[in-house]
C-alpha atoms as a PDB file:
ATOM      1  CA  UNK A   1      -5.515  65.160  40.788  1.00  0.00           C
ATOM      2  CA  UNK A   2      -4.579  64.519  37.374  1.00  0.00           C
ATOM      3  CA  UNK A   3      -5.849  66.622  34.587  1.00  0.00           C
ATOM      4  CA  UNK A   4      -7.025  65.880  30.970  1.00  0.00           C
ATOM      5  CA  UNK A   5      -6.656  67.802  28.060  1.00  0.00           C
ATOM      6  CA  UNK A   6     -10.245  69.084  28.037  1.00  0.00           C
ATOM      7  CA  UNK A   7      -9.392  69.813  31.449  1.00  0.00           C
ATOM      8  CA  UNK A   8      -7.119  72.659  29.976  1.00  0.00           C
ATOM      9  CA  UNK A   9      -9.013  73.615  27.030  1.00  0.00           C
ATOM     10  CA  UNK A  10     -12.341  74.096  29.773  1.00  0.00           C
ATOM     11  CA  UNK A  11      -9.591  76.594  32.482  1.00  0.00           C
ATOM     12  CA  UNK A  12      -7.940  78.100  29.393  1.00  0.00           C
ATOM     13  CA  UNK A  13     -11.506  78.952  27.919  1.00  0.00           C
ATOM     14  CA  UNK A  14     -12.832  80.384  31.193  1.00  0.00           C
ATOM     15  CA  UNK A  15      -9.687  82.115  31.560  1.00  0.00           C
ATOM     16  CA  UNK A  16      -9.885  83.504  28.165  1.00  0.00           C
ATOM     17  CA  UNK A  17      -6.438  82.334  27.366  1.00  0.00           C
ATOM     18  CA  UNK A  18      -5.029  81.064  23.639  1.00  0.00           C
ATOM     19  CA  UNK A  19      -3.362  77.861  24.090  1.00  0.00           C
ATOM     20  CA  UNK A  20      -2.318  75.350  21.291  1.00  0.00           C
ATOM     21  CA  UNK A  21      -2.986  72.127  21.123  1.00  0.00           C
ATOM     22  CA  UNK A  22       0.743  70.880  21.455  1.00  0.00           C
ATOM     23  CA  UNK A  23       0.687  72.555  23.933  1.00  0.00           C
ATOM     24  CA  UNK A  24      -2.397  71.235  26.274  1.00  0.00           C
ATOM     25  CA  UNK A  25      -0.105  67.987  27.338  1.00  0.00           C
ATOM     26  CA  UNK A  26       2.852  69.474  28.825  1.00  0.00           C
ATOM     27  CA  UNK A  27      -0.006  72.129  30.678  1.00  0.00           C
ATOM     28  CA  UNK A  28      -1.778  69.294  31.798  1.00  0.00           C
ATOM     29  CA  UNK A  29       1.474  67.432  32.970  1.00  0.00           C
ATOM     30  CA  UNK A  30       2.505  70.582  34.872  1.00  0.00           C
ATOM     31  CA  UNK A  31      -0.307  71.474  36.473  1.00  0.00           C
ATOM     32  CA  UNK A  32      -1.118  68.703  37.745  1.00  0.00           C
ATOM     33  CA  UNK A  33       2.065  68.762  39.755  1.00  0.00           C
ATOM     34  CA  UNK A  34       1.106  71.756  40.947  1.00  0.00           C
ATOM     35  CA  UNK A  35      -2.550  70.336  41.577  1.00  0.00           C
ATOM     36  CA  UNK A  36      -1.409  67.444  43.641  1.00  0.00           C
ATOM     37  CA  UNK A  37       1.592  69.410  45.798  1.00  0.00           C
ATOM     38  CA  UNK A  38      -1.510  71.433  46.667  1.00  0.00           C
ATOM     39  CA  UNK A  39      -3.266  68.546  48.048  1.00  0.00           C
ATOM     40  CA  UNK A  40      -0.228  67.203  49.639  1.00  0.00           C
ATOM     41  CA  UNK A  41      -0.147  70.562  51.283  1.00  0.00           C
ATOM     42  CA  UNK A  42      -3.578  70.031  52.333  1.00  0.00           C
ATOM     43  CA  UNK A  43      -3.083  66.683  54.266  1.00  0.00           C
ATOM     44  CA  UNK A  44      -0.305  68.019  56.528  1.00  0.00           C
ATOM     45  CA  UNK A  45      -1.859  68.605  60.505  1.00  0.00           C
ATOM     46  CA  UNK A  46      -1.794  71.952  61.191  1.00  0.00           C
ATOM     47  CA  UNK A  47      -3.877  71.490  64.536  1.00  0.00           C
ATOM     48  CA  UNK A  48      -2.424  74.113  66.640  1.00  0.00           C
ATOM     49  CA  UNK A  49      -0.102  76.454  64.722  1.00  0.00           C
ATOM     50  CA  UNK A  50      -0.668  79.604  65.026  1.00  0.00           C
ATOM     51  CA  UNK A  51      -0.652  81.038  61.023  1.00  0.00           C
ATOM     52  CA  UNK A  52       2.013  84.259  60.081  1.00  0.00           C
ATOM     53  CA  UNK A  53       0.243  87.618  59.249  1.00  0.00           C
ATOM     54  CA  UNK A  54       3.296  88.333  57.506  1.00  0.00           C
ATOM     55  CA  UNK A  55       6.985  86.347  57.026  1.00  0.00           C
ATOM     56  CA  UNK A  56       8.587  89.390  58.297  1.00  0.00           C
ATOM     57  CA  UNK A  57       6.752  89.050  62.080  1.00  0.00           C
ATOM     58  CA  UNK A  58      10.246  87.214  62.457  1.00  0.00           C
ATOM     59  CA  UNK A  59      12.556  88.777  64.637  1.00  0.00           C
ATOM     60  CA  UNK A  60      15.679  89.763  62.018  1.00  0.00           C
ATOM     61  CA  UNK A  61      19.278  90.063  63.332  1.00  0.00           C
ATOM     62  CA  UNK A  62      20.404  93.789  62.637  1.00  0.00           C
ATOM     63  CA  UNK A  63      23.844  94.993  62.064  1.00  0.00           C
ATOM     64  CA  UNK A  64      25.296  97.897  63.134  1.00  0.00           C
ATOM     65  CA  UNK A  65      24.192 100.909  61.010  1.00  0.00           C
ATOM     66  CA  UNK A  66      27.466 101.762  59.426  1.00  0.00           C
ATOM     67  CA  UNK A  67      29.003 103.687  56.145  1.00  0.00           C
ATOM     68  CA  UNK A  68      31.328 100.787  54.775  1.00  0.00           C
ATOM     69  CA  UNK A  69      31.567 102.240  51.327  1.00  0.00           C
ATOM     70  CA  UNK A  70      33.488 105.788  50.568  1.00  0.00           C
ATOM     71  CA  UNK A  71      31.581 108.675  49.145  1.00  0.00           C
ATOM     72  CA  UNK A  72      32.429 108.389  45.032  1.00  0.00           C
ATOM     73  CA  UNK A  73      29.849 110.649  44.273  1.00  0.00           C
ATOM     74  CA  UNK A  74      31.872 113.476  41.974  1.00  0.00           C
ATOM     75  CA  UNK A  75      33.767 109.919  40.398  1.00  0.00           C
ATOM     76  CA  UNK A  76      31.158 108.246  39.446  1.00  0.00           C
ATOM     77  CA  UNK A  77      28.953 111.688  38.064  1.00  0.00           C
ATOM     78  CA  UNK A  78      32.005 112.658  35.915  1.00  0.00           C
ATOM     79  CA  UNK A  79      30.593 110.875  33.007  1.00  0.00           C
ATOM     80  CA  UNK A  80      27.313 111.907  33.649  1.00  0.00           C
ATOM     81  CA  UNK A  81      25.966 114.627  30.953  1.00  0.00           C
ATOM     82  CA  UNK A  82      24.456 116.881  33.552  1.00  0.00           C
ATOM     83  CA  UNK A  83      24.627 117.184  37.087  1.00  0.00           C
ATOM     84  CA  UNK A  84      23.374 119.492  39.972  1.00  0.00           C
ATOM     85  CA  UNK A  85      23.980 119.395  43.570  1.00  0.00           C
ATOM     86  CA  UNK A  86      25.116 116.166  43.474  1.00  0.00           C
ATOM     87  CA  UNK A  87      22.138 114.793  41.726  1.00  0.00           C
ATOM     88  CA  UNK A  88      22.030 112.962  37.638  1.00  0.00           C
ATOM     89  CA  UNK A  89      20.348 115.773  35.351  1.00  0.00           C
ATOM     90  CA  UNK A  90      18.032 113.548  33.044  1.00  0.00           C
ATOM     91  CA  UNK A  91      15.450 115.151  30.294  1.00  0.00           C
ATOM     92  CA  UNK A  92      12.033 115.774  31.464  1.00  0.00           C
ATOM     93  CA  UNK A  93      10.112 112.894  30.279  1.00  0.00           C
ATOM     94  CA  UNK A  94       6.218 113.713  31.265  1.00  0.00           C
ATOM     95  CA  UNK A  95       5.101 117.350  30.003  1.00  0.00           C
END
């Protein structure tokens, strides 16, 4: 689906969006890439797959729950201006 100009002025209008006029070519252009992947999207048979409720329903390989890193903690607060317990002292921000 290719788009015009007006096209763009009309979404950017409803959209409530400022967009230039040397601009409205290259949105045009690029959209309706998007526009026509969409479609191409649309013509692909899905008959019969079952759709995700989430990527993550994939079963992940896990590793071994290991420490593989020393504990630097007093190294790396040195530098720090305040510390306590092993925790960064910052200023209180929100009153």
């Amino acid at each position: 689906m290719a788009l015009k100009e007006q096209d763009i002025k009309d979404i950017a209008h409803l959209a409530r969006l400022g967009v230039d006029d040397s601009a409205l070519a290259p949105l045009a252009a690029d959209l309706s890439t998007v526009l026509s992947l969409v479609e191409q999207m649309n013509s692909v048979n899905t008959e019969g797959v079952e759709p995700m409720a989430h990527p993550g329903n994939a079963v992940l390989r896990l590793r071994e729950d290991t420490v593989s890193e020393p504990n630097q903690r007093e190294k790396l607060q040195q530098a720090a201006p305040a510390t306590e317990d092993g925790y960064f002292l910052v200023p209180r921000v929100i009153e």
